[in-house]
C-alpha atoms as a PDB file:
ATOM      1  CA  UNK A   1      30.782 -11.203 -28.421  1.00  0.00           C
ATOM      2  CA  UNK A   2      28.561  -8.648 -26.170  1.00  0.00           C
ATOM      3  CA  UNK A   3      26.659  -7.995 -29.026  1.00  0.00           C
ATOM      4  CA  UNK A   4      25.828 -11.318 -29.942  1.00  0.00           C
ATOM      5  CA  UNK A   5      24.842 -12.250 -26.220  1.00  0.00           C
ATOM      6  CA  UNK A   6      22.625  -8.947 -26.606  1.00  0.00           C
ATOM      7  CA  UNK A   7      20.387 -10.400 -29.550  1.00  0.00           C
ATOM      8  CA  UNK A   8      20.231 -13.566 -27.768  1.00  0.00           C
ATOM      9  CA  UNK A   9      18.856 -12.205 -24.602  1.00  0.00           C
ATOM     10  CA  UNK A  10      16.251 -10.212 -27.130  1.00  0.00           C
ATOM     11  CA  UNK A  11      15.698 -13.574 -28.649  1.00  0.00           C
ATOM     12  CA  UNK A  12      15.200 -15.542 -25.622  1.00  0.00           C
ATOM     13  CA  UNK A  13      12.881 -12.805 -24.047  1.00  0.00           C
ATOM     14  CA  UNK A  14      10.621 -12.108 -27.449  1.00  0.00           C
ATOM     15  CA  UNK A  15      10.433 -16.145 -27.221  1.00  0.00           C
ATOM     16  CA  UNK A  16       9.317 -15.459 -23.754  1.00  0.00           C
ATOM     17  CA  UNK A  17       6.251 -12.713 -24.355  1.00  0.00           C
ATOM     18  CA  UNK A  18       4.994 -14.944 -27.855  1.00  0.00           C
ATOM     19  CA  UNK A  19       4.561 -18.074 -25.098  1.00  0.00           C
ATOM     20  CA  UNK A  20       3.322 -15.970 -22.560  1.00  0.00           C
ATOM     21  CA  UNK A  21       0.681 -14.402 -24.466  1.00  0.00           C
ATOM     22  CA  UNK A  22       0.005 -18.158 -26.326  1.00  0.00           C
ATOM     23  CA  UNK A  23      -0.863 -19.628 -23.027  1.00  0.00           C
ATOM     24  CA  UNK A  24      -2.561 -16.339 -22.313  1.00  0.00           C
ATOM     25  CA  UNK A  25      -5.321 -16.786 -25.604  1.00  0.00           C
ATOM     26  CA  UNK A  26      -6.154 -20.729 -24.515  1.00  0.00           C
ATOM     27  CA  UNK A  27      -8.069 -19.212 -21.904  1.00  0.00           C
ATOM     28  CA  UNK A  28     -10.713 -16.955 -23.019  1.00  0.00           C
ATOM     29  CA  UNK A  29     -11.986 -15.608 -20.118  1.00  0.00           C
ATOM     30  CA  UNK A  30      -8.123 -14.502 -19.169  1.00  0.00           C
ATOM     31  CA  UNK A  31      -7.636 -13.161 -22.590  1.00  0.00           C
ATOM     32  CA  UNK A  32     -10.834 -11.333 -22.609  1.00  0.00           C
ATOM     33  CA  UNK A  33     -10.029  -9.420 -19.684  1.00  0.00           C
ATOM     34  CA  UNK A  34      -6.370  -8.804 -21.391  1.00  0.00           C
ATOM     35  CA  UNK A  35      -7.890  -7.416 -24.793  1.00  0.00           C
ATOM     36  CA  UNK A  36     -10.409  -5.164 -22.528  1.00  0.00           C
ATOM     37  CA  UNK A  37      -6.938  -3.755 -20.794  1.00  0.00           C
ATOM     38  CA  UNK A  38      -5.602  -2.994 -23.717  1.00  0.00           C
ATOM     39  CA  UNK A  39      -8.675  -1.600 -24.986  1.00  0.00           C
ATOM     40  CA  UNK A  40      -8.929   1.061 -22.252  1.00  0.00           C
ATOM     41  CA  UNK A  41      -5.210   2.010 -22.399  1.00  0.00           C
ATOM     42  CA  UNK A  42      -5.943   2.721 -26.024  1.00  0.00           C
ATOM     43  CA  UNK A  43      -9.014   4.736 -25.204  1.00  0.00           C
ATOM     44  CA  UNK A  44      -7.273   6.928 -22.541  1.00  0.00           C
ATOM     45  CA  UNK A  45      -4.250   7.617 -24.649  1.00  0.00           C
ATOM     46  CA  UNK A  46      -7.192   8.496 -27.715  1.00  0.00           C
ATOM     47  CA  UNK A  47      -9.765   9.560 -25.712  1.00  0.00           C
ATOM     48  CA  UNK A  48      -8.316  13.761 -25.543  1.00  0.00           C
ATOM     49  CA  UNK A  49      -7.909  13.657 -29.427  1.00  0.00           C
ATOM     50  CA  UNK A  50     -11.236  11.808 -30.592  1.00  0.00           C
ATOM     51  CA  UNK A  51     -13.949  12.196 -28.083  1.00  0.00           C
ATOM     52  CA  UNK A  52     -17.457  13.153 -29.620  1.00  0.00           C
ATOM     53  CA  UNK A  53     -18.032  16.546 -27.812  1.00  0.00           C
ATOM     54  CA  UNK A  54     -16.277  18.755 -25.304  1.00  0.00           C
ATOM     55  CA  UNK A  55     -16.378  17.449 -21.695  1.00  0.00           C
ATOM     56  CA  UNK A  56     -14.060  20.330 -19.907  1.00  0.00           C
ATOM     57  CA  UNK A  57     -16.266  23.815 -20.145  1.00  0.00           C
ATOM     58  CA  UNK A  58     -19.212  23.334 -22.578  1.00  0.00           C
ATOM     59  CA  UNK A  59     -22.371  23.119 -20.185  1.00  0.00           C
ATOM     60  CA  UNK A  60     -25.973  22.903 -21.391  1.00  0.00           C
ATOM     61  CA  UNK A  61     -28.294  22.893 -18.500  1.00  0.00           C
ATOM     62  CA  UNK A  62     -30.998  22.897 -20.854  1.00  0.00           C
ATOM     63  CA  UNK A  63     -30.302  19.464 -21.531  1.00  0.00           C
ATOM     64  CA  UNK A  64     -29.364  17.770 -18.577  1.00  0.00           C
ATOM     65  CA  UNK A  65     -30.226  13.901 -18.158  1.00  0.00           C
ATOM     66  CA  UNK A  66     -31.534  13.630 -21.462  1.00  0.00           C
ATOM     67  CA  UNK A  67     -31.961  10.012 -22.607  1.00  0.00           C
ATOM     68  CA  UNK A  68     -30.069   7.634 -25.041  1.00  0.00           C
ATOM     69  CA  UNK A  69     -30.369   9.092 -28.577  1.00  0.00           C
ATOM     70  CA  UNK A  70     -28.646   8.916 -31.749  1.00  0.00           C
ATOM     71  CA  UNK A  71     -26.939  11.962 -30.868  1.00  0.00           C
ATOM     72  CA  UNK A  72     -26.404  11.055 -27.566  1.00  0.00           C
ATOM     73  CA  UNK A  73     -26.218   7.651 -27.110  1.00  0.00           C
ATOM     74  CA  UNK A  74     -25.778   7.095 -23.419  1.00  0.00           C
ATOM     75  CA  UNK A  75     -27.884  10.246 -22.636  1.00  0.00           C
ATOM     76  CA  UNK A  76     -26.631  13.488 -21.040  1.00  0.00           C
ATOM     77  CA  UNK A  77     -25.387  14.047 -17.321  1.00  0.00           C
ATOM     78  CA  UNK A  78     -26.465  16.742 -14.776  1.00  0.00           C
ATOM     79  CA  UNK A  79     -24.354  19.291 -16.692  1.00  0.00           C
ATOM     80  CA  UNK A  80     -25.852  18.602 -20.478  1.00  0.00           C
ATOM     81  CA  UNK A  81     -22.661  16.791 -21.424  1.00  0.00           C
ATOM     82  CA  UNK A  82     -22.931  13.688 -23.577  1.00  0.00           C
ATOM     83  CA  UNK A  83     -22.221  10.705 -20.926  1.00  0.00           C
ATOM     84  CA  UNK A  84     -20.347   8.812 -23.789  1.00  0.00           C
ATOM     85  CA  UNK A  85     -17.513  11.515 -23.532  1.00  0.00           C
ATOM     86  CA  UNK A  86     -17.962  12.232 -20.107  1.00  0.00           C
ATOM     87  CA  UNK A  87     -17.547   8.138 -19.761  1.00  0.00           C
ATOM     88  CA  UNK A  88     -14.215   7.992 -22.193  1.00  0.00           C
ATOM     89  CA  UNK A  89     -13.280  11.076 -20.999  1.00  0.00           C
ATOM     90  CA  UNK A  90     -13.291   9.035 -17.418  1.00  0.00           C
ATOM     91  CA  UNK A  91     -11.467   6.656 -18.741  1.00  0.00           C
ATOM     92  CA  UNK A  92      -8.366   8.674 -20.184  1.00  0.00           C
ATOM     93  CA  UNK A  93      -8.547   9.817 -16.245  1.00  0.00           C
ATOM     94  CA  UNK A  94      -8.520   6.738 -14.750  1.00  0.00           C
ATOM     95  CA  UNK A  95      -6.126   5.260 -16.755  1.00  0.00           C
ATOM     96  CA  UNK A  96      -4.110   7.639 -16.322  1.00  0.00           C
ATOM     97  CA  UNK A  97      -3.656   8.246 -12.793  1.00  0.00           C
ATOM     98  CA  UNK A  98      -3.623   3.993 -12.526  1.00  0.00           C
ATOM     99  CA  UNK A  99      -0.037   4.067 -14.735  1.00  0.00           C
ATOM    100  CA  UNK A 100       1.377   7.709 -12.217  1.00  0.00           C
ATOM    101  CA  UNK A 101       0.149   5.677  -9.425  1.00  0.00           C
ATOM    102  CA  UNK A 102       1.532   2.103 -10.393  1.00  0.00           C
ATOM    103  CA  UNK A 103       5.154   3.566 -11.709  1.00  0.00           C
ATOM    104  CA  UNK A 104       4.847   5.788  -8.238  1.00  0.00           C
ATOM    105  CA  UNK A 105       4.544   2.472  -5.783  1.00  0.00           C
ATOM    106  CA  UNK A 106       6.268   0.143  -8.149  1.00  0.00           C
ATOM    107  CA  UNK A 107       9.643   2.608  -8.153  1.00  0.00           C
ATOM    108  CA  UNK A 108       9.473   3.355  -4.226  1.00  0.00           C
ATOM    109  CA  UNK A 109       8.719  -0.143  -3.347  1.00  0.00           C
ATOM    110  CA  UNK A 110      11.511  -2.045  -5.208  1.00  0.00           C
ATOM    111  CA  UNK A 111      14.023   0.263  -4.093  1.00  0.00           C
ATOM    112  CA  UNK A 112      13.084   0.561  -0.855  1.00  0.00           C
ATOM    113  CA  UNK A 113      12.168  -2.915  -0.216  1.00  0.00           C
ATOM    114  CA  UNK A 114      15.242  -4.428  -2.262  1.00  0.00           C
ATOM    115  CA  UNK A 115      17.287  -2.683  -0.353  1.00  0.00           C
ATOM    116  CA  UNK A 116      16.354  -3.792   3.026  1.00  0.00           C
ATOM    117  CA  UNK A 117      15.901  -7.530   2.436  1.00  0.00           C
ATOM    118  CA  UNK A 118      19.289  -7.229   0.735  1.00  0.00           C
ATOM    119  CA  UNK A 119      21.160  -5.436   3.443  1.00  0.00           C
ATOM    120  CA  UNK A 120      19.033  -6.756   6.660  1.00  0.00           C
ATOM    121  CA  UNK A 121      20.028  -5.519  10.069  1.00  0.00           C
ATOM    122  CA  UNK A 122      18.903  -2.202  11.211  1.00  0.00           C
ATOM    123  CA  UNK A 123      18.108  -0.577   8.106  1.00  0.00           C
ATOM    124  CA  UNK A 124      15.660  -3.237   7.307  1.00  0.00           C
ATOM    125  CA  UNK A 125      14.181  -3.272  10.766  1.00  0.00           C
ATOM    126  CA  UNK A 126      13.228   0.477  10.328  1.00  0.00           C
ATOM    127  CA  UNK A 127      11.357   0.549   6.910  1.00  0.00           C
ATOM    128  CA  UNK A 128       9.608  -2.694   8.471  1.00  0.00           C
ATOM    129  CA  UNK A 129       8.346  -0.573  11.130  1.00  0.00           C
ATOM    130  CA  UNK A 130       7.916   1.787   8.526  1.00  0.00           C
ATOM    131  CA  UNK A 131       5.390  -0.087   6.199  1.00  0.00           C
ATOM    132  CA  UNK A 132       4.200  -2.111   9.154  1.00  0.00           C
ATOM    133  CA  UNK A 133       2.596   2.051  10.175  1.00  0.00           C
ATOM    134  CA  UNK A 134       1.240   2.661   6.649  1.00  0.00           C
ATOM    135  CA  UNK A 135      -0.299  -0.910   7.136  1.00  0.00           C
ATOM    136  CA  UNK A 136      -1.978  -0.393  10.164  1.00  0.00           C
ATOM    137  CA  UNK A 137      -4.440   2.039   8.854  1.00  0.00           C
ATOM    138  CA  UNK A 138      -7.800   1.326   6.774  1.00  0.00           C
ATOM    139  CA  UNK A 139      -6.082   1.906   3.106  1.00  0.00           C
ATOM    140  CA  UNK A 140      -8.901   4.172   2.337  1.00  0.00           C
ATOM    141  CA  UNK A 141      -8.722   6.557   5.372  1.00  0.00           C
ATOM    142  CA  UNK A 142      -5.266   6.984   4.607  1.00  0.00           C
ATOM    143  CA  UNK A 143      -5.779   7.822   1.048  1.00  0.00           C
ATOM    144  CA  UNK A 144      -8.366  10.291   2.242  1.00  0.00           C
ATOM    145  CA  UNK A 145      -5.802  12.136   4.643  1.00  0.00           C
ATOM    146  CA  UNK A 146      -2.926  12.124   2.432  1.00  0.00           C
ATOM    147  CA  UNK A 147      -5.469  13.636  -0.253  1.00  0.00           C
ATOM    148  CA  UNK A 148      -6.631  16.225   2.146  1.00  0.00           C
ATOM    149  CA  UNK A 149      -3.251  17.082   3.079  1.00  0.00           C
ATOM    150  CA  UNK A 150      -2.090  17.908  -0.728  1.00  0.00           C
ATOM    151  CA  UNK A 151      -5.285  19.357  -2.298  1.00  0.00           C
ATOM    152  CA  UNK A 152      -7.866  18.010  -4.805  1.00  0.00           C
ATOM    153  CA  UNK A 153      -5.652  18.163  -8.026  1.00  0.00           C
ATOM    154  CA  UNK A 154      -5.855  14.805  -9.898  1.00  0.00           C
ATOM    155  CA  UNK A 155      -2.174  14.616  -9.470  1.00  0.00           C
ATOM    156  CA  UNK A 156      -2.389  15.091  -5.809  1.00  0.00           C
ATOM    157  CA  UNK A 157      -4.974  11.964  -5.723  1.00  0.00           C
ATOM    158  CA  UNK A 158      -2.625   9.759  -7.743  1.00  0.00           C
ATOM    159  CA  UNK A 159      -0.059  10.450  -5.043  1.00  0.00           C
ATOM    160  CA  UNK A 160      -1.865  10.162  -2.645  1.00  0.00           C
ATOM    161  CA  UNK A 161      -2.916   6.877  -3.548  1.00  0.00           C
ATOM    162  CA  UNK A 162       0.686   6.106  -4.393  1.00  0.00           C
ATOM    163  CA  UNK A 163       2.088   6.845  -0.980  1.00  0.00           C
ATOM    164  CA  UNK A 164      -0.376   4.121  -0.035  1.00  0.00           C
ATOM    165  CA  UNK A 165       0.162   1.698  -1.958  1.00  0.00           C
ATOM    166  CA  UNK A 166       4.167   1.721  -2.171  1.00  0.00           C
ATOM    167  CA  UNK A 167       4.405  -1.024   1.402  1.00  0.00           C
ATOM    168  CA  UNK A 168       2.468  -3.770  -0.184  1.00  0.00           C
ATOM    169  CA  UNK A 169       5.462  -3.952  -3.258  1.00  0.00           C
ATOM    170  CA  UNK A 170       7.970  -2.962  -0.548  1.00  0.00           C
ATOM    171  CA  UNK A 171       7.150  -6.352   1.642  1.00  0.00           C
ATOM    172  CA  UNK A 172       6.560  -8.238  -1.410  1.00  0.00           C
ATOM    173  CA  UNK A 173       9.918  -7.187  -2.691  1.00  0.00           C
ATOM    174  CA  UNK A 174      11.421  -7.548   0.324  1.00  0.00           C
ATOM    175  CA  UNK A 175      10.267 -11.100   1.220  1.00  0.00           C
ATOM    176  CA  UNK A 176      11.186 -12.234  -2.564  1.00  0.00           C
ATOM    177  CA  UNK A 177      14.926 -10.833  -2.397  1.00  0.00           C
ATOM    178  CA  UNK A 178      15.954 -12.511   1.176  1.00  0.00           C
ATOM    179  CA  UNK A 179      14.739 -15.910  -0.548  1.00  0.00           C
ATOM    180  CA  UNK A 180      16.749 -15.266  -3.536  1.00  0.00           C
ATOM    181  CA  UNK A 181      19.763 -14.269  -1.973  1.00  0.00           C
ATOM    182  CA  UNK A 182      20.200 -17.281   0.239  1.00  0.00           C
ATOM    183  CA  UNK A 183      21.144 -19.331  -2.835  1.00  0.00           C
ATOM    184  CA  UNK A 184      24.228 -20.971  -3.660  1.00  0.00           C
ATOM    185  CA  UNK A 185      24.658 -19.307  -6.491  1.00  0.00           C
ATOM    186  CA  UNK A 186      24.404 -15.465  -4.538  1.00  0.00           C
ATOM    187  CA  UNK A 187      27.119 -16.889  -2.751  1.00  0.00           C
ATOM    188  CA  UNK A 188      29.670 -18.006  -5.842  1.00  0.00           C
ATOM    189  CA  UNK A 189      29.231 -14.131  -6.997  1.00  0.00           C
ATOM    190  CA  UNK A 190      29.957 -12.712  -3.961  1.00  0.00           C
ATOM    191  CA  UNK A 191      33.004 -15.032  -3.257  1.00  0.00           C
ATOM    192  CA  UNK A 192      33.827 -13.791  -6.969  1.00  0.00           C
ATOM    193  CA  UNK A 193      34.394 -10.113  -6.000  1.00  0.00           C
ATOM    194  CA  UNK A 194      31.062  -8.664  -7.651  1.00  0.00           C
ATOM    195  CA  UNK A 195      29.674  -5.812  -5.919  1.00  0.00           C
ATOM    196  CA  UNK A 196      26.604  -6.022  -4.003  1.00  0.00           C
ATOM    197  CA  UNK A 197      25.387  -3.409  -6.178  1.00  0.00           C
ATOM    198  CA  UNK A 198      25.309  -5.513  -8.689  1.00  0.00           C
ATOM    199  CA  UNK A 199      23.876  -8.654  -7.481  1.00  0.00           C
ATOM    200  CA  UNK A 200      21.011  -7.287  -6.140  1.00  0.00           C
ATOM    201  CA  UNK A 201      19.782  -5.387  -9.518  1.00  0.00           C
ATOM    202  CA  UNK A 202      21.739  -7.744 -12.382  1.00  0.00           C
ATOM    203  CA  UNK A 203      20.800 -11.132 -10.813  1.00  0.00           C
ATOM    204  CA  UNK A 204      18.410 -10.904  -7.260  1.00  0.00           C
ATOM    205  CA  UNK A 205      15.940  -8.454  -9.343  1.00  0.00           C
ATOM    206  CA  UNK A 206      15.219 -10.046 -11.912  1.00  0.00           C
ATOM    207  CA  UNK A 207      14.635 -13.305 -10.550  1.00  0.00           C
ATOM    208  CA  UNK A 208      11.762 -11.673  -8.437  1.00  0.00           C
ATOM    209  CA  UNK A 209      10.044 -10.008 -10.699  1.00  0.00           C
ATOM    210  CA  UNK A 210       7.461 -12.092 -11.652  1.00  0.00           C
ATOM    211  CA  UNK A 211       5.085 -12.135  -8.137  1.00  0.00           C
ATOM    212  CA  UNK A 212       5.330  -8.465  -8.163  1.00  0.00           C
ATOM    213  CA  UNK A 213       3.723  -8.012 -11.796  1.00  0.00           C
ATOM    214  CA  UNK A 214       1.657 -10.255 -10.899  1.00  0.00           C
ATOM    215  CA  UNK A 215       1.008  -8.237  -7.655  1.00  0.00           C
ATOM    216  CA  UNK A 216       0.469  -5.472  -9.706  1.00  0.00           C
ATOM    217  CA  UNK A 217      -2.232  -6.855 -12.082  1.00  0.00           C
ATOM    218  CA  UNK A 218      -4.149  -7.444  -8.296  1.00  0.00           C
ATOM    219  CA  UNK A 219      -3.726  -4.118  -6.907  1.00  0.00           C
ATOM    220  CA  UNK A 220      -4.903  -2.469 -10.316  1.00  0.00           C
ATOM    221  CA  UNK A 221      -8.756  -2.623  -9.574  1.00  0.00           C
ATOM    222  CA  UNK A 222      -8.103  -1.637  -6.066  1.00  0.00           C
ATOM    223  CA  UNK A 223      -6.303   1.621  -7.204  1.00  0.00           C
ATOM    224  CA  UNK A 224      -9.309   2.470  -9.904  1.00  0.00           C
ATOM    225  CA  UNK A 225     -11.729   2.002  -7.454  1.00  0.00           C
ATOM    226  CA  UNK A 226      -9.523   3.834  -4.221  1.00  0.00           C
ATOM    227  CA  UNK A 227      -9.465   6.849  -6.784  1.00  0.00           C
ATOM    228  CA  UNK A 228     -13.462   6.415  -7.808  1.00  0.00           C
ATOM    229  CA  UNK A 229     -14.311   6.253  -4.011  1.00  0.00           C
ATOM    230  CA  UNK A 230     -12.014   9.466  -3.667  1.00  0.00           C
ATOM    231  CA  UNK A 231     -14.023  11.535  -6.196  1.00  0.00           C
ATOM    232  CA  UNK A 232     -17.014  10.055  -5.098  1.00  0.00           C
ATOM    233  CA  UNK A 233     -16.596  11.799  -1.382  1.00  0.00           C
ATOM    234  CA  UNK A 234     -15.393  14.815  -2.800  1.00  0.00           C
ATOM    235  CA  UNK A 235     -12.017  15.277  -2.285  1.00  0.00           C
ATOM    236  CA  UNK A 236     -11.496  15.198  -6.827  1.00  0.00           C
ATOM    237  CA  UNK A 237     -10.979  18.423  -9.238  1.00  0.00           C
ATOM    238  CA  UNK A 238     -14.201  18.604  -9.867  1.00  0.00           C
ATOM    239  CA  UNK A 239     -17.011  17.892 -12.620  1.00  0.00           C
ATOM    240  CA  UNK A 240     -14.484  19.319 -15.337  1.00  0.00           C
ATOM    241  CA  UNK A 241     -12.089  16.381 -14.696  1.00  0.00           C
ATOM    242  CA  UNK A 242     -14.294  13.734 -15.591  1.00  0.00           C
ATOM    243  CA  UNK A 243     -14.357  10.326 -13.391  1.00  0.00           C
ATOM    244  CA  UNK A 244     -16.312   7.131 -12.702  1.00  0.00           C
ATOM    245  CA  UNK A 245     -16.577   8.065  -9.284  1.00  0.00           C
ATOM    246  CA  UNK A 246     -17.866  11.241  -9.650  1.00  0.00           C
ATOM    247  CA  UNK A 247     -19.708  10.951 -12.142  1.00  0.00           C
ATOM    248  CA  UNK A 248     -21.633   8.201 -10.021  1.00  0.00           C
ATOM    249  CA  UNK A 249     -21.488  10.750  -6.748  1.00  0.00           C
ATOM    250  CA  UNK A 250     -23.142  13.405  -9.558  1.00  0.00           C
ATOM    251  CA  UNK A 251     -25.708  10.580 -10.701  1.00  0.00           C
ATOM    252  CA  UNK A 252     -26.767   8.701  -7.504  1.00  0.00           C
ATOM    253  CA  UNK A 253     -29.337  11.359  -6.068  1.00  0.00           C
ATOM    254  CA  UNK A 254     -30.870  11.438  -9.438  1.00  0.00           C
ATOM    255  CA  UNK A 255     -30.874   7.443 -10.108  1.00  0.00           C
ATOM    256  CA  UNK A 256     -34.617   6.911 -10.226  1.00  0.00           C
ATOM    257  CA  UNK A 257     -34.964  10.195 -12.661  1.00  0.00           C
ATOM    258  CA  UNK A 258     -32.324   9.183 -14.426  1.00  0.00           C
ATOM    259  CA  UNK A 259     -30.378   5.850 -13.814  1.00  0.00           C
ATOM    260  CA  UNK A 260     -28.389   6.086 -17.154  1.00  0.00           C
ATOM    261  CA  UNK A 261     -25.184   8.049 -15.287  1.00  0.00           C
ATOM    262  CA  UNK A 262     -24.912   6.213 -12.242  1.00  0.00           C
ATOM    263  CA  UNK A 263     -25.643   2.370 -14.583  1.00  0.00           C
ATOM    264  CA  UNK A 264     -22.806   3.495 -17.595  1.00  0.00           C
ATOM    265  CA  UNK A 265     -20.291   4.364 -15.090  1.00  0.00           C
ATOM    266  CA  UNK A 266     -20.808   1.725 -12.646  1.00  0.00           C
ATOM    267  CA  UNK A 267     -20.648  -0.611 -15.588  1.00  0.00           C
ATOM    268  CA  UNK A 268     -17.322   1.090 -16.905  1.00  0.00           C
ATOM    269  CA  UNK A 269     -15.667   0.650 -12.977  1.00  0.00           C
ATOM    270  CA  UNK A 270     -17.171  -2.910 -13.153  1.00  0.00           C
ATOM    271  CA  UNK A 271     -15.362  -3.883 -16.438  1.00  0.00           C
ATOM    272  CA  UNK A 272     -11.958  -2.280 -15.614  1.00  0.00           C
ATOM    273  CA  UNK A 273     -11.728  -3.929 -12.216  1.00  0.00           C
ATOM    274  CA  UNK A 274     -12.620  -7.440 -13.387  1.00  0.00           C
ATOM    275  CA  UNK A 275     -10.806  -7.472 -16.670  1.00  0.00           C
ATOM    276  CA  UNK A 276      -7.698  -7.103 -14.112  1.00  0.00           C
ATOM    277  CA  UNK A 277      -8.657  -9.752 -12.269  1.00  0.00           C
ATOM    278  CA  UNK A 278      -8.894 -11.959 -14.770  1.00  0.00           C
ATOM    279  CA  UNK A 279      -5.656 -10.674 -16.263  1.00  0.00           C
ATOM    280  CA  UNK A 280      -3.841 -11.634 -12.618  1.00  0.00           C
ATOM    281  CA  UNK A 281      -5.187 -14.954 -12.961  1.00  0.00           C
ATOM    282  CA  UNK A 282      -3.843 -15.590 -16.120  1.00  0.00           C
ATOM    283  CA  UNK A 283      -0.300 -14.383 -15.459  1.00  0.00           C
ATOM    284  CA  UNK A 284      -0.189 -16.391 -11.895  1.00  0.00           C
ATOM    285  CA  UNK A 285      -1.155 -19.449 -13.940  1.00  0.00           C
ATOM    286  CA  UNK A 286       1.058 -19.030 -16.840  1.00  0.00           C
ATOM    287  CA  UNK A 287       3.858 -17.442 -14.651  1.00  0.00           C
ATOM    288  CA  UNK A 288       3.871 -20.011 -12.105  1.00  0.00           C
ATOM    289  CA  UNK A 289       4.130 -23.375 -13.465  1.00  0.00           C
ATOM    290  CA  UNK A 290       2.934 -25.413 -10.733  1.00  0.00           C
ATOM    291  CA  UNK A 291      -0.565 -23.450 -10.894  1.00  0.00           C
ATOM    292  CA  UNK A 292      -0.659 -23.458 -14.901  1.00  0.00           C
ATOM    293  CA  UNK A 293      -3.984 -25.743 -16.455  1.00  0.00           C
END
C-alpha cells in the first residue's frame, strides 16, 4: 500500500513538472530566458573541463587587448588571456557561487523562518527583530562588511552574500506558514495527535513552497550582480578567479582602447540577470493561477 501511494505521488508530481514546463514553452520570451538558465548551468558545470585555453596562471602580456580573431574570438584581456575563457570561465564562477549562495539563504531561511511563524510568541518576536537588523542596512554595504570581515576567497563572498540574503526567505517563509496554519485542516491534525514536527514540514511546507521558488528566481539576478559589484570594488580573489565583475573593474579604464572586455562581460551579466527575470515571470504566472494568460 505505501508503495503504491509512493508511485502515485511520483506520478502526480512528474504530471506536475510536464504541465509546468508546457505552460512554460507557450510563452517564448519566458522560455527563452529558461533555456538561457539552463544553458549557463551547463556551461559552469563544463566550463573547467572544455574551455579553449588556460585562464588560472598562463599570462601573455605581449598580447594583451588584442582584438576579435579566429583564434581569439572575443579578443584578449589586460593579462593576454582569451576573453572567451576568461568569459565562460566567469560563468562556471558565477554560477557557482549563485547555487552556494541560494542553498545557503534558502536552508537558513526556511528553518529559521518556519519555525517562528509556526511557534509565534517570543521566539518569533526575536528573529523578527533579528531580520528586521539585517534589513535595515543598504544590502550592498552589508555584503561589503561581511566580505571584509571573512577575506576575499570566493567562498567567503558567497557567504557573505548568503548571510544577506537569508531574511528576505525567512519573512517570506514566515508570513506564508502563519497563513497556512490557521486552516481548518491544521487544526483536524493537531486535534488528531500529530506532532507539530510534523505538520509544519509534511503538510505547512509544502503548501508554501511555491512563492519562495518563485522568490528565488527574483533574487537570482540580484545575487549575480551583488557578487559582480563585489569583485568589481575589490574585495574578489583576484584576476586568477575569473568574474564578470572584475573582469569589467579590469576593462573599464581601458574601454575606449579596448571596449571588447568591459562590452562581452557586461553583455554576459546582462543576459544572466534578465533570463531570471523572465524565468520569475513565468513561474508566478503558471504557479499562480489567478495571474496565468
Amino acid at each position: 500500500m505505501t508503495n503504491q501511494r509512493t508511485v502515485l505521488r511520483t506520478r502526480s508530481r512528474t504530471k506536475s513538472i510536464i504541465s509546468t514546463l508546457r505552460l512554460l514553452r507557450e510563452n517564448k520570451l519566458v522560455f527563452s530566458g529558461f533555456l538561457i538558465v539552463v544553458a549557463a548551468l551547463l556551461v559552469a558545470v563544463i566550463t573547467p573541463f572544455a574551455i579553449p585555453y588556460s585562464v588560472n596562471s598562463t599570462v601573455h602580456f605581449t598580447d594583451k587587448w588584442l582584438p576579435s580573431s579566429l583564434s581569439h574570438p572575443l579578443g584578449t584581456d589586460d593579462l593576454g588571456r582569451d576573453l572567451l575563457s576568461v568569459i565562460l570561465w566567469g560563468t562556471s564562477t558565477d554560477f557557482t557561487a549563485l547555487v552556494v549562495v541560494l542553498g545557503i539563504a534558502l536552508s537558513i531561511g526556511i528553518l529559521v523562518g518556519a519555525t517562528a511563524g509556526y511557534l509565534g510568541g517570543k521566539f518569533d518576536e526575536a528573529i523578527m527583530r533579528v531580520t528586521d537588523v539585517f534589513l535595515a542596512f543598504p544590502s550592498l554595504i552589508l555584503a561589503m562588511t561581511f566580505a571584509a570581515i571573512l577575506g576575499h576567497a570566493i567562498i567567503n563572498l558567497t557567504i557573505a552574500i548568503a548571510l544577506v540574503y537569508w531574511p528576505d526567505i525567512s519573512r517570506l517563509v514566515r508570513g506564508q506558514v502563519i497563513a497556512e496554519k490557521s486552516k481548518p485542516y491544521i487544526e483536524s491534525l493537531r486535534a488528531s495527535g500529530m506532532s507539530r514536527y510534523r505538520i509544519l514540514y509534511k503538510h505547512i511546507l509544502p503548501n508554501t513552497i511555491q512563492p519562495v521558488m518563485i522568490q528565488l528566481t527574483f533574487k537570482a539576478p540580484w545575487v549575480i550582480i551583488t557578487l559582480a559589484g563585489l569583485n568589481f570594488l575589490g574585495f574578489g580573489p583576484g584576476p586568477f578567479t575569473p568574474d564578470w565583475g572584475q573582469l569589467i573593474s579590469n576593462g573599464y579604464a581601458y574601454f575606449f582602447e579596448a571596449p571588447n572586455v568591459v562590452i562581452f562581460s557586461g553583455l554576459a551579466l546582462l543576459i544572466a540577470s534578465l533570463s531570471f527575470n523572465l524565468l520569475g515571470d513565468g513561474l508566478r504566472d503558471v504557479l499562480d493561477p489567478r495571474l496565468r494568460r
